[in-house]
Protein backbone atom coordinates (compact mmCIF):
# COMPACT_ATOMS: atom_id res chain seq x y z
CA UNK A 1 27.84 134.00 -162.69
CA UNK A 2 31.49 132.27 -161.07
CA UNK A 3 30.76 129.55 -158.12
CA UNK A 4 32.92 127.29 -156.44
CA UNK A 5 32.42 124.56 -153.99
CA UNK A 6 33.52 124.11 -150.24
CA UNK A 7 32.76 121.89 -146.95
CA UNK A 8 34.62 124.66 -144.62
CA UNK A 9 35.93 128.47 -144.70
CA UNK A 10 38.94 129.85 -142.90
CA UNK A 11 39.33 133.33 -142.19
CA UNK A 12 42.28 135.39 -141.51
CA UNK A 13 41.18 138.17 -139.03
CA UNK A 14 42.51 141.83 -139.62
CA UNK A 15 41.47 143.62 -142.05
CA UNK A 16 39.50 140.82 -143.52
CA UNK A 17 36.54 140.64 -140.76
CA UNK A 18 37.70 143.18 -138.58
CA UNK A 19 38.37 146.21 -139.43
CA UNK A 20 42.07 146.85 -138.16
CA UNK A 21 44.66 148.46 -140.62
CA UNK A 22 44.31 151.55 -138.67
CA UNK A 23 44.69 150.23 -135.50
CA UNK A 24 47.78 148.03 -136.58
CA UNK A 25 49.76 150.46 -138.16
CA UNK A 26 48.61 152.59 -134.92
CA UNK A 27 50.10 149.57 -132.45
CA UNK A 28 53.26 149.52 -134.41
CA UNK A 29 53.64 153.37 -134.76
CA UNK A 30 53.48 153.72 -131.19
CA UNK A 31 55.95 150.69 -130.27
CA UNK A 32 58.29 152.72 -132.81
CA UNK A 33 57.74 155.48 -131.58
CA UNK A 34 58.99 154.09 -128.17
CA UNK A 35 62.36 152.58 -129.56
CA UNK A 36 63.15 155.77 -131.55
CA UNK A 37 62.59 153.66 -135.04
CA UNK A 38 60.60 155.60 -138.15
CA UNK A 39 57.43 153.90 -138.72
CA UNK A 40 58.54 153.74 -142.65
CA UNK A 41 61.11 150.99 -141.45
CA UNK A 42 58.53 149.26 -139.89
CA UNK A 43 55.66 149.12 -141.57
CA UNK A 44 56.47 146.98 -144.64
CA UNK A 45 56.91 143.78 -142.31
CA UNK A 46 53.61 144.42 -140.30
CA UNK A 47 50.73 143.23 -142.27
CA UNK A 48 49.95 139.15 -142.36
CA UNK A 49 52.50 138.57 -140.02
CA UNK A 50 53.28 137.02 -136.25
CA UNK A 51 54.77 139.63 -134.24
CA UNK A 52 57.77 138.06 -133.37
CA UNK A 53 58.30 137.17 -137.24
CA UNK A 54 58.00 141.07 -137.72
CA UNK A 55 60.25 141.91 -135.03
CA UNK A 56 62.89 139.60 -136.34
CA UNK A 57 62.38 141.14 -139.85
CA UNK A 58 63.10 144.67 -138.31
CA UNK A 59 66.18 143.26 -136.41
CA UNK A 60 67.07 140.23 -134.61
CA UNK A 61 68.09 142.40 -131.25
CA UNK A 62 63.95 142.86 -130.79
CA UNK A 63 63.15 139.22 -131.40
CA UNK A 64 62.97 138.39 -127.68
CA UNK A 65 60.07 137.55 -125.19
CA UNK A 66 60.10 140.88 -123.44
CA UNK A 67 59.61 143.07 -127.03
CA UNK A 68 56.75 140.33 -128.40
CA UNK A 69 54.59 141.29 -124.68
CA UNK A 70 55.40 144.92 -125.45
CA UNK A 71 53.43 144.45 -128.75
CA UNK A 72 50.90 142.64 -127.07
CA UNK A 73 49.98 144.95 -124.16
CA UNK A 74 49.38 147.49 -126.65
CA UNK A 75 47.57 145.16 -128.74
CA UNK A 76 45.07 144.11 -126.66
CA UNK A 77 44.19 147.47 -125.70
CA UNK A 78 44.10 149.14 -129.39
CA UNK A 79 41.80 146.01 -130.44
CA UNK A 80 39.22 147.00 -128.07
CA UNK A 81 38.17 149.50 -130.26
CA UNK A 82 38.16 147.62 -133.66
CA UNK A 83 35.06 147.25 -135.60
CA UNK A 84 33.80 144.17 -138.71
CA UNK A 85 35.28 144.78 -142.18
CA UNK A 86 31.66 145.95 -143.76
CA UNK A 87 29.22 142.65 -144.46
CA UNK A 88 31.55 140.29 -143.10
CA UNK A 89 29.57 139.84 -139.81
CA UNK A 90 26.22 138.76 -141.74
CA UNK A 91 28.47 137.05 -144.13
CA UNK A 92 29.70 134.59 -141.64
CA UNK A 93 26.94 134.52 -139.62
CA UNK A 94 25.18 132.42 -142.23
CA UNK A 95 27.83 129.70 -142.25
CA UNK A 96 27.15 127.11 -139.54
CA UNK A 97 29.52 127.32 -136.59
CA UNK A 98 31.19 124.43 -137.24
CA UNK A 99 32.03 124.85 -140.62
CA UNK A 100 33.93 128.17 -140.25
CA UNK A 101 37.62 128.52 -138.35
CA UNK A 102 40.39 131.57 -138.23
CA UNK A 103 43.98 131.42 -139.45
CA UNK A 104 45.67 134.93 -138.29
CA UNK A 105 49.50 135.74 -137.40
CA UNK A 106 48.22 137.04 -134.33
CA UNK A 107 48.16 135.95 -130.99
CA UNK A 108 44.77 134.57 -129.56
CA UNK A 109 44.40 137.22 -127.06
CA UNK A 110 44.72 139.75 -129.47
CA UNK A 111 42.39 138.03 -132.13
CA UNK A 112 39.27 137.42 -129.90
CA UNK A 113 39.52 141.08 -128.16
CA UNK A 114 38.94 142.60 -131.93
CA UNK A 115 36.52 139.68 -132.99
CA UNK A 116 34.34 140.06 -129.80
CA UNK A 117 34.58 143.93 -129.71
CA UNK A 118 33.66 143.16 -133.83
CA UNK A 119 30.71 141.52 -133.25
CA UNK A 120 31.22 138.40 -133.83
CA UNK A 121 30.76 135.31 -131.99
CA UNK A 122 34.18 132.82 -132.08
CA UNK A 123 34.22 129.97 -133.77
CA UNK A 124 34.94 126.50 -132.41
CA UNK A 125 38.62 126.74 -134.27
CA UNK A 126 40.98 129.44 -134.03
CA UNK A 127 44.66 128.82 -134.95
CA UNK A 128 46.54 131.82 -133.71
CA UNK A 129 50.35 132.95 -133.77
CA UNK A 130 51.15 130.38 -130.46
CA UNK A 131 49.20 127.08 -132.15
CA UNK A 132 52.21 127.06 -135.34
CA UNK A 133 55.69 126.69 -135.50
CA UNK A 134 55.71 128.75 -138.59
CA UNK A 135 53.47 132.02 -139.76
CA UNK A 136 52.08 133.51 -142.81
CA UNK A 137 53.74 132.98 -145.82
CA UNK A 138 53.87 129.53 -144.67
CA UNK A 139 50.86 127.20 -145.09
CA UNK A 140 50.88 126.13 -141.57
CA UNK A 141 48.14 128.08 -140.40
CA UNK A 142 45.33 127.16 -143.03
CA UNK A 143 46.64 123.66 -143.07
CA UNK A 144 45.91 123.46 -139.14
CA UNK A 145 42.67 125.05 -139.48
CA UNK A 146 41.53 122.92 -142.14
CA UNK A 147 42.47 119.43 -140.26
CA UNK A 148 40.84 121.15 -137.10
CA UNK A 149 37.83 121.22 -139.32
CA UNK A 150 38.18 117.64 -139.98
CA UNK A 151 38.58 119.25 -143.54
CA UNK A 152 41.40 119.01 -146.04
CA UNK A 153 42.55 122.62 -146.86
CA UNK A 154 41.51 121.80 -150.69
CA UNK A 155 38.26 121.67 -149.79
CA UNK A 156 38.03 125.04 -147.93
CA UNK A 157 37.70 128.57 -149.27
CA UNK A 158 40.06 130.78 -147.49
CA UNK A 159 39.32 134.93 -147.16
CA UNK A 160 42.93 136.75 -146.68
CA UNK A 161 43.15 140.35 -147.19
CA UNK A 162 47.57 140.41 -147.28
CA UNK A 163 50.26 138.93 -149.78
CA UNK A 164 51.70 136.52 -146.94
CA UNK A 165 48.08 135.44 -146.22
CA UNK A 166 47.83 134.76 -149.78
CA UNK A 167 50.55 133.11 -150.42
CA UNK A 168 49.70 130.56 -146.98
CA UNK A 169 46.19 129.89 -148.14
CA UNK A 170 47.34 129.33 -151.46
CA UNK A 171 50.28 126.63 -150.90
CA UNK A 172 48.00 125.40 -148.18
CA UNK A 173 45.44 124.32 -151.39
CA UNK A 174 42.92 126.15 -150.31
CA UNK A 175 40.70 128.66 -152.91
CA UNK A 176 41.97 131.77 -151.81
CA UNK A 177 39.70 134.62 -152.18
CA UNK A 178 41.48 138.28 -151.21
CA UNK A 179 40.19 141.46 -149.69
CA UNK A 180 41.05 144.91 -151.30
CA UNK A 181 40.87 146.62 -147.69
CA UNK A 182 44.74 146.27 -147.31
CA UNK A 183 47.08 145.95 -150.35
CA UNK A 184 46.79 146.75 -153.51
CA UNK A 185 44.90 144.38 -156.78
CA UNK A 186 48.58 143.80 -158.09
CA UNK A 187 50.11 142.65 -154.67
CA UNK A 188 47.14 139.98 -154.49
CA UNK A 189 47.16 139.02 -158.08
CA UNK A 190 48.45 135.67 -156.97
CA UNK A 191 44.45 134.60 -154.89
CA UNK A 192 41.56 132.67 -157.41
CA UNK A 193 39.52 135.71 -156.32
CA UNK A 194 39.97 139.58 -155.63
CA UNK A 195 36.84 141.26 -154.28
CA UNK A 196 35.80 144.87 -153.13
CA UNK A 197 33.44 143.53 -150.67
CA UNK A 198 31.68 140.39 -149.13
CA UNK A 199 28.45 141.83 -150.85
CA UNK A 200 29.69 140.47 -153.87
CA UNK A 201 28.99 137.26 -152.97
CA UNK A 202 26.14 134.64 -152.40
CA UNK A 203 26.49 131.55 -150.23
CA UNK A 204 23.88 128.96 -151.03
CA UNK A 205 23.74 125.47 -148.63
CA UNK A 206 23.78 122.49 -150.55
CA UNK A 207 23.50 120.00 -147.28
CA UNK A 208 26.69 118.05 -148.22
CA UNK A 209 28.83 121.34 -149.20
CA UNK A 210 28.74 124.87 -149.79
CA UNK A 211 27.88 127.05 -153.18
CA UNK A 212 29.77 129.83 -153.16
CA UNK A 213 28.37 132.12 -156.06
CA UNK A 214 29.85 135.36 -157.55
């Protein structure tokens, strides 16, 4: 048996507690499909990414206020039917609300209408696309959460499911522990951790820190 040690945990949010690849590529399919753009363009810039970063990607004529609310509106309304990546619900549910925060590329609105509609109940900290200046690849986002933890990112276990999540949590300092619901083993070879499921592990509460056992 593996373990490692942690005082916090920062999650991204699609497709690593909620269940969303579906309904992402289905929110960008249908923005494409309204600006005449095949979804094969699109979708490599989609995953682990704020929308206005994926827009600029695509081409710097969409990266504008008006095209980020398009993606949005349709957001909010495909999230309503998302669902929790399996055992990730009971998984957090026995970490202490204060000890757990989310890191995602997308915007807050967006992130609490699948987490709600998940299941789960939000944590005190949630750094979204509008709290950073930069998004996934950059560390920003787990180095936020972790200092809004009172936490240094080293000393937080980060669950990312995407190579730009990754690659954040990872230059952040955090131990990064990857999701195979997205992207394949070999585009997350770079996390301390690949696992099939959050079954595979065992959290044990040590008072002082956290046991994470696998």
């Amino acid at each position: 048996m593996s373990k490692v040690t942690s005082k916090g945990f920062i999650f991204d949010v699609d497709a690593t507690l909620v269940d969303t690849s579906l309904v992402i590529n289905n929110i960008w399919k249908r923005w494409s499909s309204q600006k005449d753009i095949n979804f094969s363009e699109v979708f490599p810039h989609v995953h682990g990414r704020k929308i206005i970063e994926t827009l600029t990607l695509l081409d710097p004529k969409y990266a504008n206020i008006k095209e980020e609310n398009t993606v949005k509106g349709i957001a909010v309304d495909a999230m309503k039917s998302a669902t929790e990546i399996q055992g990730a619900l009971n998984f957090v549910k026995s970490i202490p609300q204060q000890s757990w925060a989310i890191a995602t590329s997308g915007p807050r609105k967006v992130a609490q209408t699948s987490l709600l509609a998940s299941g789960f109940k939000l944590p005190e900290v949630m750094v979204c696309a509008e709290d950073v200046a930069y998004g996934k690849p950059h560390p920003e986002p787990f180095v936020l959460a972790a200092q809004k933890l009172g936490l240094e990112a080293q000393n937080c276990i980060a669950f990312e499911d995407s190579p730009a999540g990754v690659k954040s949590a990872k230059d952040a300092g955090c131990f990064t522990i990857a999701l195979l619901t997205s992207h394949k083993k070999s585009e997350l070879a770079s996390a301390d951790l690949i696992i099939d499921s959050f079954s595979m592990l065992t959290l044990r509460d040590k008072e002082s820190f956290y046991e994470l056992c696998w």
